[in-house]
Every structure is written in structure tokens, then in C-alpha cells.
C-alpha atoms as a PDB file:
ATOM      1  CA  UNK A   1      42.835 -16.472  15.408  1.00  0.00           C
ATOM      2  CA  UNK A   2      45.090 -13.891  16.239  1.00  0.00           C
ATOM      3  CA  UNK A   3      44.249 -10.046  15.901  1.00  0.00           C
ATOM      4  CA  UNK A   4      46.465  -8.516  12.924  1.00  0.00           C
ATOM      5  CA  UNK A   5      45.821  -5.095  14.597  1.00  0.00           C
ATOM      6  CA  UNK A   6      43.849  -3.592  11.112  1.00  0.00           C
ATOM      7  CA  UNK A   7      40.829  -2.900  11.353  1.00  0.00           C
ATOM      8  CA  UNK A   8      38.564  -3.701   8.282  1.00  0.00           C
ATOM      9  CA  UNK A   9      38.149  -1.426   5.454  1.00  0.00           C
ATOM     10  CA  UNK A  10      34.394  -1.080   6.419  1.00  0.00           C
ATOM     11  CA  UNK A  11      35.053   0.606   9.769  1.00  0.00           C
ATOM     12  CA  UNK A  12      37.774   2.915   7.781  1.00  0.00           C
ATOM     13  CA  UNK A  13      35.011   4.344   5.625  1.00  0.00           C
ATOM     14  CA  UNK A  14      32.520   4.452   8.769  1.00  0.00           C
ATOM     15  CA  UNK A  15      34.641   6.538  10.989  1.00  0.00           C
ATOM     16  CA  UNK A  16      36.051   8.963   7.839  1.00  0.00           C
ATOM     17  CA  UNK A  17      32.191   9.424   6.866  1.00  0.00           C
ATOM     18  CA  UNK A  18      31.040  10.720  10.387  1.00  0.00           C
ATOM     19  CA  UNK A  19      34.370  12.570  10.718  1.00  0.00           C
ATOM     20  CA  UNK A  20      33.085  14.777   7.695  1.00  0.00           C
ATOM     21  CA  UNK A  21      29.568  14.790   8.782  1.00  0.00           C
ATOM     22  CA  UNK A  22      30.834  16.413  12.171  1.00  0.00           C
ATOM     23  CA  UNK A  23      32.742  18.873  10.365  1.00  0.00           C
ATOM     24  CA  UNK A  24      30.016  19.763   8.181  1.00  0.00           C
ATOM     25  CA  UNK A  25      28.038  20.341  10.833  1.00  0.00           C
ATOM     26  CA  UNK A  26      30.288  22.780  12.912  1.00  0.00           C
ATOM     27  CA  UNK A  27      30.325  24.513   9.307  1.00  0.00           C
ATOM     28  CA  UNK A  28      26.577  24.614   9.103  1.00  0.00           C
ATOM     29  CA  UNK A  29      25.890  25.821  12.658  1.00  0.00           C
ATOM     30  CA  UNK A  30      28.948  28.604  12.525  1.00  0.00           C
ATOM     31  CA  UNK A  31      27.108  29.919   8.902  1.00  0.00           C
ATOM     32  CA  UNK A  32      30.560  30.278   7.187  1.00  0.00           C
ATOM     33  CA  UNK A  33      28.973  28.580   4.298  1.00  0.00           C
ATOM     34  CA  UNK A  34      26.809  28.995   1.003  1.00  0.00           C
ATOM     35  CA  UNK A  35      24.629  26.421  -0.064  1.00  0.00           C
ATOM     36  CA  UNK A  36      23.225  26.532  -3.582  1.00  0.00           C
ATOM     37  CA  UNK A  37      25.009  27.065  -7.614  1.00  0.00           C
ATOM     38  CA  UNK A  38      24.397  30.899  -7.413  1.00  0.00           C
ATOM     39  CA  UNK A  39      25.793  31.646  -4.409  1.00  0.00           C
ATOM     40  CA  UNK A  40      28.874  28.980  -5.045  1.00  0.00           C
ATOM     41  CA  UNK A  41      29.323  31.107  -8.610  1.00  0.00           C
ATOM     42  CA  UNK A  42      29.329  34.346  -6.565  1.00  0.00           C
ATOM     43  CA  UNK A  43      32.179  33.378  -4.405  1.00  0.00           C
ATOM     44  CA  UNK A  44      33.904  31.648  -6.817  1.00  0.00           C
ATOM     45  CA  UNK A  45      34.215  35.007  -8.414  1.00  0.00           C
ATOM     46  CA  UNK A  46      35.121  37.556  -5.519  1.00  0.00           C
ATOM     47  CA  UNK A  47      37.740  34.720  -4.687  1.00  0.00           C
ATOM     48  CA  UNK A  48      35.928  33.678  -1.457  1.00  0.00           C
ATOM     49  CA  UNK A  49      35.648  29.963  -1.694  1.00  0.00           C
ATOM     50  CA  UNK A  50      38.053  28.128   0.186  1.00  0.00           C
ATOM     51  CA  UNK A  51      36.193  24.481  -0.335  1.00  0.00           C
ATOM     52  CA  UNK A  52      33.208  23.221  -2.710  1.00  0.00           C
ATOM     53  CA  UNK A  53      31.639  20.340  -2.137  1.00  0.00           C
ATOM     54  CA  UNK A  54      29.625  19.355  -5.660  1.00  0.00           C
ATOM     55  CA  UNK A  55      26.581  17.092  -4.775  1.00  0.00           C
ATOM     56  CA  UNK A  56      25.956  14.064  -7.290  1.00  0.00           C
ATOM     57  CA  UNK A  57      22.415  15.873  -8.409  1.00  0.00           C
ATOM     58  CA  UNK A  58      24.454  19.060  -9.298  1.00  0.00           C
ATOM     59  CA  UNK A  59      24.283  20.755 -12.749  1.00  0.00           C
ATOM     60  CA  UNK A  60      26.975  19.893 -15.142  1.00  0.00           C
ATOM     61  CA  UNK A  61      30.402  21.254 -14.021  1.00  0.00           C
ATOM     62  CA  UNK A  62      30.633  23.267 -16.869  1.00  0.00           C
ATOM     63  CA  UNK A  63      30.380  26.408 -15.200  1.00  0.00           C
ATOM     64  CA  UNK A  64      32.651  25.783 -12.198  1.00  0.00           C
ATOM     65  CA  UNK A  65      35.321  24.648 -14.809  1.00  0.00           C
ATOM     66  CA  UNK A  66      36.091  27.971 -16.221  1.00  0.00           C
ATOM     67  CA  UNK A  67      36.826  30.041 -12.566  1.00  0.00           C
ATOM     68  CA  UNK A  68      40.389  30.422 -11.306  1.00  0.00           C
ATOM     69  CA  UNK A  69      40.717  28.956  -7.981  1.00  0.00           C
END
């Protein structure tokens, strides 16, 4: 069989998945981030927040909702 020169979806999702790890990492390590709703809220408010990643056990987004971004 002849390669088509894709590679499967699988190994798509494998690659982007470590890609973010690593950058979460860096993020981690440099401590240019907040972890927790409070602080999040606090940023969110002074305008600080460039990105927020919401974790699936995260109270309801009914308090992020109403911020301006």
C-alpha cells in the first residue's frame, strides 16, 4: 500500500496535546500565571488576563460570563 502522506488523526491530537503541555510548562516555570477562581476574577477585573484556561471541575461559568474581556 502506498503512503498517502497524512498522518492519522490520532497522531494529530498526540503532537497538538504535548505542544500545549510544553507551553504550559514554560508558563508555569516563568510564573506569569494565576492558578485558582479568585485570582482568575482578580485579573479579569484589572484587565490583566490575556488567556484562561477553564478546567472541566470548574465552578459554573457564571461569574466569568459577566467581565469584559
Amino acid at each position: 500500500m502506498a503512503p498517502t502522506g497524512k498522518a492519522p488523526t490520532g497522531t494529530k491530537k498526540a503532537k497538538a496535546l504535548e505542544s500545549i503541555n510544553s507551553c504550559l510548562a514554560l508558563v508555569m516555570k516563568s510564573g506569569k500565571c494565576s492558578i485558582g477562581l479568585r485570582q482568575t476574577l482578580r485579573l479579569l477585573r484589572k484587565g490583566g488576563a490575556r488567556l484562561i484556561i477553564i478546567a472541566n471541575n470548574a465552578p459554573p461559568l457564571r461569574y466569568v460570563y459577566f467581565y469584559p474581556v
